[in-house]
N, C-alpha and C. Protein backbone atom coordinates (compact mmCIF):
# COMPACT_ATOMS: atom_id res chain seq x y z
N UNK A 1 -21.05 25.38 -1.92
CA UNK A 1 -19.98 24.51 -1.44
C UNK A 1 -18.84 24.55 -2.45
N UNK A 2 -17.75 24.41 -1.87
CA UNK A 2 -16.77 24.81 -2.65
C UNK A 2 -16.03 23.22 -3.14
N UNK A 3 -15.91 23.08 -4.87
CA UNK A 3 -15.45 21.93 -4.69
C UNK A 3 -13.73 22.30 -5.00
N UNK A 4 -12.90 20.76 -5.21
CA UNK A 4 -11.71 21.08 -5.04
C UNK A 4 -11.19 20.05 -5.79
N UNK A 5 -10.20 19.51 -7.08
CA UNK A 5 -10.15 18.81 -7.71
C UNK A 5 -8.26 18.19 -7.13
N UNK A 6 -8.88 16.92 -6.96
CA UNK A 6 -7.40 16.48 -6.54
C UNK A 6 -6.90 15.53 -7.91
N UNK A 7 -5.65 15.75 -8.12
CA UNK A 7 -5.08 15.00 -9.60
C UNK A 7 -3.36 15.04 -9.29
N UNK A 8 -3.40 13.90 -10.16
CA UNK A 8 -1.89 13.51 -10.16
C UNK A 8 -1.20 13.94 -11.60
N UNK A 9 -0.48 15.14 -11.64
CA UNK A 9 0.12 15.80 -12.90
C UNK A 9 1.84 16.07 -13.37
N UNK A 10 1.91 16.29 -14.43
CA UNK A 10 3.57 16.64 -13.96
C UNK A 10 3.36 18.29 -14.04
N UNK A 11 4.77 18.78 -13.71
CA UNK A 11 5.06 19.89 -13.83
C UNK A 11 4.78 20.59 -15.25
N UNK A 12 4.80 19.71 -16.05
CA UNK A 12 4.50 20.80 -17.26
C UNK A 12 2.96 20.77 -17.29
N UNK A 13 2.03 20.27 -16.47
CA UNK A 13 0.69 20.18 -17.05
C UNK A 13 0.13 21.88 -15.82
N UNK A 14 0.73 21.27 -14.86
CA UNK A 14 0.16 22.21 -14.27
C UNK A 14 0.94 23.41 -14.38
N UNK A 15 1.95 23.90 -14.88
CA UNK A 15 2.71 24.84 -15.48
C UNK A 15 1.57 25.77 -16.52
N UNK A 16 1.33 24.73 -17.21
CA UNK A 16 0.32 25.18 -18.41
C UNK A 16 -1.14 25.71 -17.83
N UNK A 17 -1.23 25.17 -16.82
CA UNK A 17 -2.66 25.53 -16.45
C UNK A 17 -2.07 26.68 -15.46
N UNK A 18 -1.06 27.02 -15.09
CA UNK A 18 -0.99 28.45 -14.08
C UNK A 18 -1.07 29.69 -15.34
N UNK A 19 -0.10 29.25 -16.11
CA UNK A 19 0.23 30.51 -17.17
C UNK A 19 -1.40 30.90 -18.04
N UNK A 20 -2.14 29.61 -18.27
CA UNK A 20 -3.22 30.03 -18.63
C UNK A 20 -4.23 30.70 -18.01
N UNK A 21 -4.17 30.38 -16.58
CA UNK A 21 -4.97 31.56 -15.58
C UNK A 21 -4.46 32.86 -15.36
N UNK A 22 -2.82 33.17 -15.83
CA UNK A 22 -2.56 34.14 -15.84
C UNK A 22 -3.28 35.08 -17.06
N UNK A 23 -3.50 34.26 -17.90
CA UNK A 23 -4.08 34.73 -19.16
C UNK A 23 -5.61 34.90 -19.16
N UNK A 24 -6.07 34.68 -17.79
CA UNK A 24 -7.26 34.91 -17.81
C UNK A 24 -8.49 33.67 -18.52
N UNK A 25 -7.63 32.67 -18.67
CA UNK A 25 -8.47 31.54 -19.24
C UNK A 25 -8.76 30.49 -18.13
N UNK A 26 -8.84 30.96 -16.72
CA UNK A 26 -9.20 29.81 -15.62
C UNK A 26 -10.11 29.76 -15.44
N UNK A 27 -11.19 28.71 -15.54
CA UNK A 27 -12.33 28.11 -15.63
C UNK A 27 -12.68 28.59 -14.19
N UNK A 28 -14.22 29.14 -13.99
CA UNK A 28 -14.27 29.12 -12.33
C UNK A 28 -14.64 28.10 -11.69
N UNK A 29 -13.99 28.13 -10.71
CA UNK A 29 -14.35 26.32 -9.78
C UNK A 29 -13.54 25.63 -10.19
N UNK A 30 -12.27 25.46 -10.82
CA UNK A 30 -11.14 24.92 -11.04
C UNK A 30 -10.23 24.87 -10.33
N UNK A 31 -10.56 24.52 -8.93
CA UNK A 31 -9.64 24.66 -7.84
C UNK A 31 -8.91 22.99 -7.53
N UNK A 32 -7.77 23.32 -8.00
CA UNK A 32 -6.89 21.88 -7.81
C UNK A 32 -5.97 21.72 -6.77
N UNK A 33 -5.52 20.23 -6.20
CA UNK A 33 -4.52 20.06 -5.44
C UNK A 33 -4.14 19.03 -6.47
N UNK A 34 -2.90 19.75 -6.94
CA UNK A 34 -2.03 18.35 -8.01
C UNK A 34 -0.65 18.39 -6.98
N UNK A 35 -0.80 16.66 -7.67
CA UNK A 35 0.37 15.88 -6.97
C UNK A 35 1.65 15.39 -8.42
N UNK A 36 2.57 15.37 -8.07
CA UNK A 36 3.43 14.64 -8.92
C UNK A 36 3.43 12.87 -9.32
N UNK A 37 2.78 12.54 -8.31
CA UNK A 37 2.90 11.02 -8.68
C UNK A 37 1.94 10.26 -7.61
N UNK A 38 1.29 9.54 -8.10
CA UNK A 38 0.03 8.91 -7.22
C UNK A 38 0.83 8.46 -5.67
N UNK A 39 2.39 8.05 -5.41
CA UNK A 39 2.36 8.31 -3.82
C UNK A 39 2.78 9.36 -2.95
N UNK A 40 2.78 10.12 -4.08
CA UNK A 40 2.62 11.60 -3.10
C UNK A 40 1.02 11.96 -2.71
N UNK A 41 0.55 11.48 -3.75
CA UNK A 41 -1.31 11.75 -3.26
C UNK A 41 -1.39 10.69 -1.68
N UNK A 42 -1.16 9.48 -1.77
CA UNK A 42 -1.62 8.81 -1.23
C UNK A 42 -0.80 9.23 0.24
N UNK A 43 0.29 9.67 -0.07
CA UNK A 43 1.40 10.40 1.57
C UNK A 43 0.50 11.45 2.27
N UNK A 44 -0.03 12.01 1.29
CA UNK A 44 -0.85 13.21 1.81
C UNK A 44 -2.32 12.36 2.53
N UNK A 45 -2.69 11.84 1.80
CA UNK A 45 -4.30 11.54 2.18
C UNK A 45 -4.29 10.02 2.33
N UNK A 46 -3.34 9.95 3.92
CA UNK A 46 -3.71 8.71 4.45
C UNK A 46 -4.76 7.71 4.79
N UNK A 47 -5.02 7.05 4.66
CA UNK A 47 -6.53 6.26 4.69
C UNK A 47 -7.59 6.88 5.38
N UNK A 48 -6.98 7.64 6.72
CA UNK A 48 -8.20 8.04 7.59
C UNK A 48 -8.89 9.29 7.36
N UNK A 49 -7.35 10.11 6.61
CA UNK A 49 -7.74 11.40 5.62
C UNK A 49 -8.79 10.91 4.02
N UNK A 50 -8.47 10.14 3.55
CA UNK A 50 -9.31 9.75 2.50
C UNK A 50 -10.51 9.18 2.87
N UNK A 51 -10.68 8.90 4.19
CA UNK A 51 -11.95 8.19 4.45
C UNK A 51 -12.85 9.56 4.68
N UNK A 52 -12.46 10.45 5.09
CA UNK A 52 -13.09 11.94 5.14
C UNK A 52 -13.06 12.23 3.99
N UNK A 53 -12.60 12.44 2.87
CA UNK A 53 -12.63 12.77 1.94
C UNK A 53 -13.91 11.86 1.10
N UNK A 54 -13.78 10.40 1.70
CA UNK A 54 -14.50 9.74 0.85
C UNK A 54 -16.66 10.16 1.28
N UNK A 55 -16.45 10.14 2.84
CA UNK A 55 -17.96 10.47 2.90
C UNK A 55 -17.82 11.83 2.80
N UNK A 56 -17.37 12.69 2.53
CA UNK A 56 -17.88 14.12 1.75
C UNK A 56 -18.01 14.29 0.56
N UNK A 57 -17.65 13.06 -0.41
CA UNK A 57 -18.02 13.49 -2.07
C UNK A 57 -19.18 13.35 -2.27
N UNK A 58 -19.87 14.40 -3.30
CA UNK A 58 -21.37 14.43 -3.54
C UNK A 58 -21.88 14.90 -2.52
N UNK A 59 -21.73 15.52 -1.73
CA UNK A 59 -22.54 16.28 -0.34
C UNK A 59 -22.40 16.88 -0.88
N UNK A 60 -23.87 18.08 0.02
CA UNK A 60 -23.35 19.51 0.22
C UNK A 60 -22.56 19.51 1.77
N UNK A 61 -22.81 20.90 1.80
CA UNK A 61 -22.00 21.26 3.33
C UNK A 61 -22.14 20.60 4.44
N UNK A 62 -20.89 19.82 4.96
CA UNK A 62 -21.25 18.84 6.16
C UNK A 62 -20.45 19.82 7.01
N UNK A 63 -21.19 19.49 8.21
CA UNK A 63 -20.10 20.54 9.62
C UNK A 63 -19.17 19.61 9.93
N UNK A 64 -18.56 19.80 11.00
CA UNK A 64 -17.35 18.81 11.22
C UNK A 64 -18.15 17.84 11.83
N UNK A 65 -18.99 18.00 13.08
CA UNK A 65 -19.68 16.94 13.81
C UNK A 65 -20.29 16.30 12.94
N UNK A 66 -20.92 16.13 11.58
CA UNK A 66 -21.82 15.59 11.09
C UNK A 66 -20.54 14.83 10.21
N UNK A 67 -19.53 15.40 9.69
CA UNK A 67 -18.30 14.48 9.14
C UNK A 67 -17.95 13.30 9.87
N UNK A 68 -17.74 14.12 11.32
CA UNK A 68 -17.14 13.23 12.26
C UNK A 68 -17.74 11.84 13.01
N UNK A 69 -19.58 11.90 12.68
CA UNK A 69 -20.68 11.30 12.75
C UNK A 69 -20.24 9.91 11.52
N UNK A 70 -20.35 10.27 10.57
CA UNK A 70 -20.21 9.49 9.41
C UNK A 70 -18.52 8.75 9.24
N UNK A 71 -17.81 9.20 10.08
CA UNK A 71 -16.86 8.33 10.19
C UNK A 71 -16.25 7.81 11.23
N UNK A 72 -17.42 8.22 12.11
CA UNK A 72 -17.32 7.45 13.49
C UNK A 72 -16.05 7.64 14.20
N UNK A 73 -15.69 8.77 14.44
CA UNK A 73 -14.75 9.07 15.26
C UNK A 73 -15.18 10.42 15.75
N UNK A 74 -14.68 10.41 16.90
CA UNK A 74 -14.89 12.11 17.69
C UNK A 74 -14.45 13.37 17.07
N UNK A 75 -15.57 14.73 17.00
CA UNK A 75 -15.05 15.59 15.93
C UNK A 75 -14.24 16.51 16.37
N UNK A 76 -13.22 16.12 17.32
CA UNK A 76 -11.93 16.47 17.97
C UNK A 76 -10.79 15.90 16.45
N UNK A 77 -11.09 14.82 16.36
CA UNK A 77 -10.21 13.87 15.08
C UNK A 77 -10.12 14.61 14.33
N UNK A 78 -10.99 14.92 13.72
CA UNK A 78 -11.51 15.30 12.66
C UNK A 78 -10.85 16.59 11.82
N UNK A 79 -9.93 16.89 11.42
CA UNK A 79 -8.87 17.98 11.02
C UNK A 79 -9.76 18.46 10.45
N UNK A 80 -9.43 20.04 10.66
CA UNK A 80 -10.49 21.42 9.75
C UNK A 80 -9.81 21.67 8.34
């Protein structure tokens, strides 16, 4: 399962962390979505998006129906 690290950074942090993967120093499984400022996180991952987010931490692989099970909505809702 692939994880995915969401963080709120400035431009120079994650600047530093591109140039260092250019350098071959990127940790594997260091896969980030950085934001500039905690309401850009929160624009992105509206409550119903974070509520998916929230019953998939610490799983392994959930299918969508079994996501869509655990948050009680139809797995039509349910964005891939």
């Amino acid at each position: 399962m692939r994880t995915v690290i969401l963080s709120v950074e400035t431009q120079s942090d994650v600047m530093r962390r591109i140039l260092a993967s250019a350098h071959g120093q990127r940790k594997a499984g260091d896969d980030r979505i950085s934001f500039e400022s905690v309401s850009d996180l929160w624009r992105v991952l509206a409550p119903k998006r974070m509520e998916i987010v929230r019953v998939m931490t610490g799983t392994g692989p959930l299918t969508i129906r079994e996501v869509a099970r655990r948050v009680d909505r139809d797995f039509k809702g349910v964005p891939l």
